[in-house]
N, C-alpha and C. Protein backbone atom coordinates (compact mmCIF):
# COMPACT_ATOMS: atom_id res chain seq x y z
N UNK A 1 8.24 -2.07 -90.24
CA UNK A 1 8.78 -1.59 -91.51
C UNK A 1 9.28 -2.77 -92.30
N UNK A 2 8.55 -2.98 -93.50
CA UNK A 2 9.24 -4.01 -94.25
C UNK A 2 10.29 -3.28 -95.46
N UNK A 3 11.61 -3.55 -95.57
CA UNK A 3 12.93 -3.21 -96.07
C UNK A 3 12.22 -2.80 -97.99
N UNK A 4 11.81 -3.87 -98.06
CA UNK A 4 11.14 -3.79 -99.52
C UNK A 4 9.97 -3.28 -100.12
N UNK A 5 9.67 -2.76 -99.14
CA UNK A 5 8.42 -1.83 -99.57
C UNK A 5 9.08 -0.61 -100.44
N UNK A 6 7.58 0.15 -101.17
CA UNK A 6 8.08 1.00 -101.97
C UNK A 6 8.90 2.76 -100.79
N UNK A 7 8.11 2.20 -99.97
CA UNK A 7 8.26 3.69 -98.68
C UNK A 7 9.14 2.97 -97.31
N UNK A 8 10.33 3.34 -97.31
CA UNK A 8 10.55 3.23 -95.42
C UNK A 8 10.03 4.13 -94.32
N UNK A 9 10.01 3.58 -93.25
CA UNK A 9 9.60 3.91 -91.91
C UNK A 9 8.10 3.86 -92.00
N UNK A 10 7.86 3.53 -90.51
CA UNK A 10 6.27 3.20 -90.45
C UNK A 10 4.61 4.04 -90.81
N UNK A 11 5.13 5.23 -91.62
CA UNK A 11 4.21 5.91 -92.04
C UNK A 11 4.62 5.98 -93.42
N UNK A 12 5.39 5.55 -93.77
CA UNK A 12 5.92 5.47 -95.46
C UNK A 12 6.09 7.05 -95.94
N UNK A 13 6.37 7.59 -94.75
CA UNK A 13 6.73 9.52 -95.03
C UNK A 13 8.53 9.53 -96.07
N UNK A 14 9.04 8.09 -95.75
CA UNK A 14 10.82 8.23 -96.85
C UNK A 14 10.90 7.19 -97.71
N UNK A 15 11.60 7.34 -98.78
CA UNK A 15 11.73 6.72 -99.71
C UNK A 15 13.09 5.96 -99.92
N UNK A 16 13.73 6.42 -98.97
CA UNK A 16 15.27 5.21 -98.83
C UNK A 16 15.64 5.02 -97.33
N UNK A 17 16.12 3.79 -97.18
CA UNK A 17 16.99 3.69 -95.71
C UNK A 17 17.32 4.65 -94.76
N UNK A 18 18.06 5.50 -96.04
CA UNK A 18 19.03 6.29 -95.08
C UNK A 18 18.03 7.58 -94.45
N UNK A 19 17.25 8.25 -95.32
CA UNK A 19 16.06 8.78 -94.76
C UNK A 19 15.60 8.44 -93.93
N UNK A 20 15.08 7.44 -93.36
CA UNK A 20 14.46 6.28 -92.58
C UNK A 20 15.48 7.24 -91.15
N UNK A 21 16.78 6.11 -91.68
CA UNK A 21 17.52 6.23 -90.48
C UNK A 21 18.22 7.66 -89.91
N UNK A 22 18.28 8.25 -90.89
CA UNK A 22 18.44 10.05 -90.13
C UNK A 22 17.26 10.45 -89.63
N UNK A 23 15.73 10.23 -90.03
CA UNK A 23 15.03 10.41 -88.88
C UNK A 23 14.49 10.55 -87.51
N UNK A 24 15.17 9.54 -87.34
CA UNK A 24 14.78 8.73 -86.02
C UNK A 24 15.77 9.68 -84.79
N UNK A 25 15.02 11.30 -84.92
CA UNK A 25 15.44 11.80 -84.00
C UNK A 25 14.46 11.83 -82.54
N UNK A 26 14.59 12.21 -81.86
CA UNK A 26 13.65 12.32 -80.73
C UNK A 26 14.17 10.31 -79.91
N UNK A 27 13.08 9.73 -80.12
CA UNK A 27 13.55 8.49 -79.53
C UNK A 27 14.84 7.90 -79.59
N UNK A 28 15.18 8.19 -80.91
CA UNK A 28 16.78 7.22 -81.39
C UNK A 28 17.60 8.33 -81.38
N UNK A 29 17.39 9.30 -80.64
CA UNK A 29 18.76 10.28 -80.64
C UNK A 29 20.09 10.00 -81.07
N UNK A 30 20.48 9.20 -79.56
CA UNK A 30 21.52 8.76 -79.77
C UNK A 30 22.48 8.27 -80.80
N UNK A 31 21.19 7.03 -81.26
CA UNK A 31 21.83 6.44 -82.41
C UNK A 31 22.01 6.61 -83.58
N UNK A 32 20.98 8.15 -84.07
CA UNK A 32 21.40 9.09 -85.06
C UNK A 32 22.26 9.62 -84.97
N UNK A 33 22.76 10.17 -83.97
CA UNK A 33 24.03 11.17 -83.75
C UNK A 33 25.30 9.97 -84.37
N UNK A 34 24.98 8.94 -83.51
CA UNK A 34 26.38 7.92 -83.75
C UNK A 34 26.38 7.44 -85.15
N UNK A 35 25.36 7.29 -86.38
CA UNK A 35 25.32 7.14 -87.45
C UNK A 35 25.13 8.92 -87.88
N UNK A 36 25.53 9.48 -87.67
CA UNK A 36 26.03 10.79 -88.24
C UNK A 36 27.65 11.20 -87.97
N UNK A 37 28.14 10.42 -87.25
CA UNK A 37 29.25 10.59 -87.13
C UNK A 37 29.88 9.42 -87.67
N UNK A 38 29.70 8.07 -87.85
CA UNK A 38 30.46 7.32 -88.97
C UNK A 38 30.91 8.27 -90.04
N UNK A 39 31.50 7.63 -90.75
CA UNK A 39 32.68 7.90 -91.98
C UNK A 39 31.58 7.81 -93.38
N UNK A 40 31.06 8.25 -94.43
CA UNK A 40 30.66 7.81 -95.42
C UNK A 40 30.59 6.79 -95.63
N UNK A 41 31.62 5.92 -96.00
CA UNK A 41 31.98 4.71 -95.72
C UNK A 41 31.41 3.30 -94.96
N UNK A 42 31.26 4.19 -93.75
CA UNK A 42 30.64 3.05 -92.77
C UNK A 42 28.94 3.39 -93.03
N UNK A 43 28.76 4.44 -93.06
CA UNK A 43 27.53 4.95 -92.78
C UNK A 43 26.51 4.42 -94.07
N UNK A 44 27.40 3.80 -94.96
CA UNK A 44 27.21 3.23 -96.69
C UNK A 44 27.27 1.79 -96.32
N UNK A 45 28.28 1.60 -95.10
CA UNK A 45 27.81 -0.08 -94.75
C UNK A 45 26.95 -0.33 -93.98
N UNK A 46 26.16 0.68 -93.17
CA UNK A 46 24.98 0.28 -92.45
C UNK A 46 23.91 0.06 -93.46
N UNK A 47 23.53 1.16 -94.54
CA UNK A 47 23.02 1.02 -95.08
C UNK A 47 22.88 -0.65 -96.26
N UNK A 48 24.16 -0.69 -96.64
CA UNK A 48 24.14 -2.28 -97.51
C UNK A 48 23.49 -3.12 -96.41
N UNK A 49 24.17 -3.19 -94.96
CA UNK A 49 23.63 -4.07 -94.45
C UNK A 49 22.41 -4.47 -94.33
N UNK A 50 21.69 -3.11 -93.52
CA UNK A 50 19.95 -2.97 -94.19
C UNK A 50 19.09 -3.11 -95.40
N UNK A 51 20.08 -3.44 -96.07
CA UNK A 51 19.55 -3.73 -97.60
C UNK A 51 19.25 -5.13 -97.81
N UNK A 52 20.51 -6.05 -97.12
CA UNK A 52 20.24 -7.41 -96.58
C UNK A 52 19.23 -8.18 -96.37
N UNK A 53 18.09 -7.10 -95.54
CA UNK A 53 17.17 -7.55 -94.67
C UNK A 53 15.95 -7.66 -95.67
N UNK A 54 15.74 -7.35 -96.87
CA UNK A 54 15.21 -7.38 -98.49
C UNK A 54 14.72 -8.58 -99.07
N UNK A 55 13.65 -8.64 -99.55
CA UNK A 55 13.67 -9.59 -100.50
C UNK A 55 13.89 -9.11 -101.99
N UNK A 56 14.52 -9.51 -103.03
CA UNK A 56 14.71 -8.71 -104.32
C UNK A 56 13.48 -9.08 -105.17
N UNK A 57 13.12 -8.23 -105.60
CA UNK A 57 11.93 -8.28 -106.38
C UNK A 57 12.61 -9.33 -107.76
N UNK A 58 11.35 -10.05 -108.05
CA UNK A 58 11.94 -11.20 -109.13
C UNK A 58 12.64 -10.34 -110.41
N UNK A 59 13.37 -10.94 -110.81
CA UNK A 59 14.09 -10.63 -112.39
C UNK A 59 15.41 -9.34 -111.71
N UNK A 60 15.17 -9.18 -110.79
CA UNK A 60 16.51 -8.02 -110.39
C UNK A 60 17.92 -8.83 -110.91
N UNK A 61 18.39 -8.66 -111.78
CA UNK A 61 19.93 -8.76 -112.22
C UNK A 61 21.13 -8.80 -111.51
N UNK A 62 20.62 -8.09 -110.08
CA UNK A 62 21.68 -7.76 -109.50
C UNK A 62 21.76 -8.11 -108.07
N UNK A 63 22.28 -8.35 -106.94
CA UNK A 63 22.23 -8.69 -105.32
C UNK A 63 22.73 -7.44 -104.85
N UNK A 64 23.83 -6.72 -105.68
CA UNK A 64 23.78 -5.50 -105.02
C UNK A 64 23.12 -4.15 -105.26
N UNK A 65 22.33 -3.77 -104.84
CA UNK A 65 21.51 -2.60 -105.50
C UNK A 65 21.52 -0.90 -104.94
N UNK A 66 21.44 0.21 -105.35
CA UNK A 66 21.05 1.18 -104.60
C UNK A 66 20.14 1.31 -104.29
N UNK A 67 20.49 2.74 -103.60
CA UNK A 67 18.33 2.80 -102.48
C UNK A 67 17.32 2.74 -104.12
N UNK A 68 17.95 2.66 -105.08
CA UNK A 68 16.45 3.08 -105.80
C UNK A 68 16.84 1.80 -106.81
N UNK A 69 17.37 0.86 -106.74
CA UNK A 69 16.94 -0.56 -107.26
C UNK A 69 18.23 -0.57 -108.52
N UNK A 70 19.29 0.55 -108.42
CA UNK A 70 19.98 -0.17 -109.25
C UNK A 70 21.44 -0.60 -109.08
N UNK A 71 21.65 -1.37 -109.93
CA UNK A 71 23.05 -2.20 -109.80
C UNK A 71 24.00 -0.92 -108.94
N UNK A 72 25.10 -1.59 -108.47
CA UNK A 72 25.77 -0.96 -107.58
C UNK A 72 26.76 -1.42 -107.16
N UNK A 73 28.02 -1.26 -107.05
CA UNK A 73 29.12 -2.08 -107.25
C UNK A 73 29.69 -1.82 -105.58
N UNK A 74 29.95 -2.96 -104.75
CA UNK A 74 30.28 -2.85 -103.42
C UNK A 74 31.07 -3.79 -102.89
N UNK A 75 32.04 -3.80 -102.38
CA UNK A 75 32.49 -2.50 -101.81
C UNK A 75 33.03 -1.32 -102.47
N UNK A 76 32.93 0.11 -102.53
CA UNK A 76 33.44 0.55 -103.66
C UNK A 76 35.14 0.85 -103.71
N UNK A 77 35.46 1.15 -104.31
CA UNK A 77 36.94 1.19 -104.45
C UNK A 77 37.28 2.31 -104.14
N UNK A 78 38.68 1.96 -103.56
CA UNK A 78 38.91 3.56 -102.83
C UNK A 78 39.55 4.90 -104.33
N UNK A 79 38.78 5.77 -103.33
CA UNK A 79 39.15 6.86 -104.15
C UNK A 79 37.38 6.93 -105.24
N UNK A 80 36.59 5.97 -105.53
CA UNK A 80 35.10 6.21 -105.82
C UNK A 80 34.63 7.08 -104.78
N UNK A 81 33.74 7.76 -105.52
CA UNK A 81 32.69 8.59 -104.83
C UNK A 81 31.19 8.17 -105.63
N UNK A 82 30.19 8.14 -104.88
CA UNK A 82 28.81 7.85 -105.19
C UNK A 82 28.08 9.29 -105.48
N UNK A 83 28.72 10.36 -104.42
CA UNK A 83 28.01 11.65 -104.13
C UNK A 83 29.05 12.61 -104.99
């Protein structure tokens, strides 16, 4: 899986990270359950982190981005909500 492609996971069946990573039931049980039980919060820093792993497409304005390429202010401040 390359991070910057237009599709995650290895059949390009999701279109963001986090899709990706709530998938991964059956083999990654486990480690879905344990990223279903993080905090929003954390579960928003796995995701930045995986965002990391990116190359930014040229002219992007920004280093921090959402799943769908735009600016995004992080860490967010408490009491923000995204959802």
């Amino acid at each position: 899986m390359t991070v910057n492609a237009d599709t995650a996971f290895h059949h390009g069946m999701f279109t963001t990270l986090r899709q990706a990573v709530k998938a991964h039931d059956g083999e990654a049980r486990a480690t879905g359950l344990a990223f279903e039980a993080l905090s929003q919060y954390e579960q928003d820093s796995v995701i930045e982190f995986l965002k990391t792993l990116q190359v930014l497409p040229p002219g992007t304005r920004s280093l921090v981005v959402d799943e769908h390429g735009r600016k995004k202010h992080w860490p967010p401040h408490s009491g923000d909500s995204d959802r």
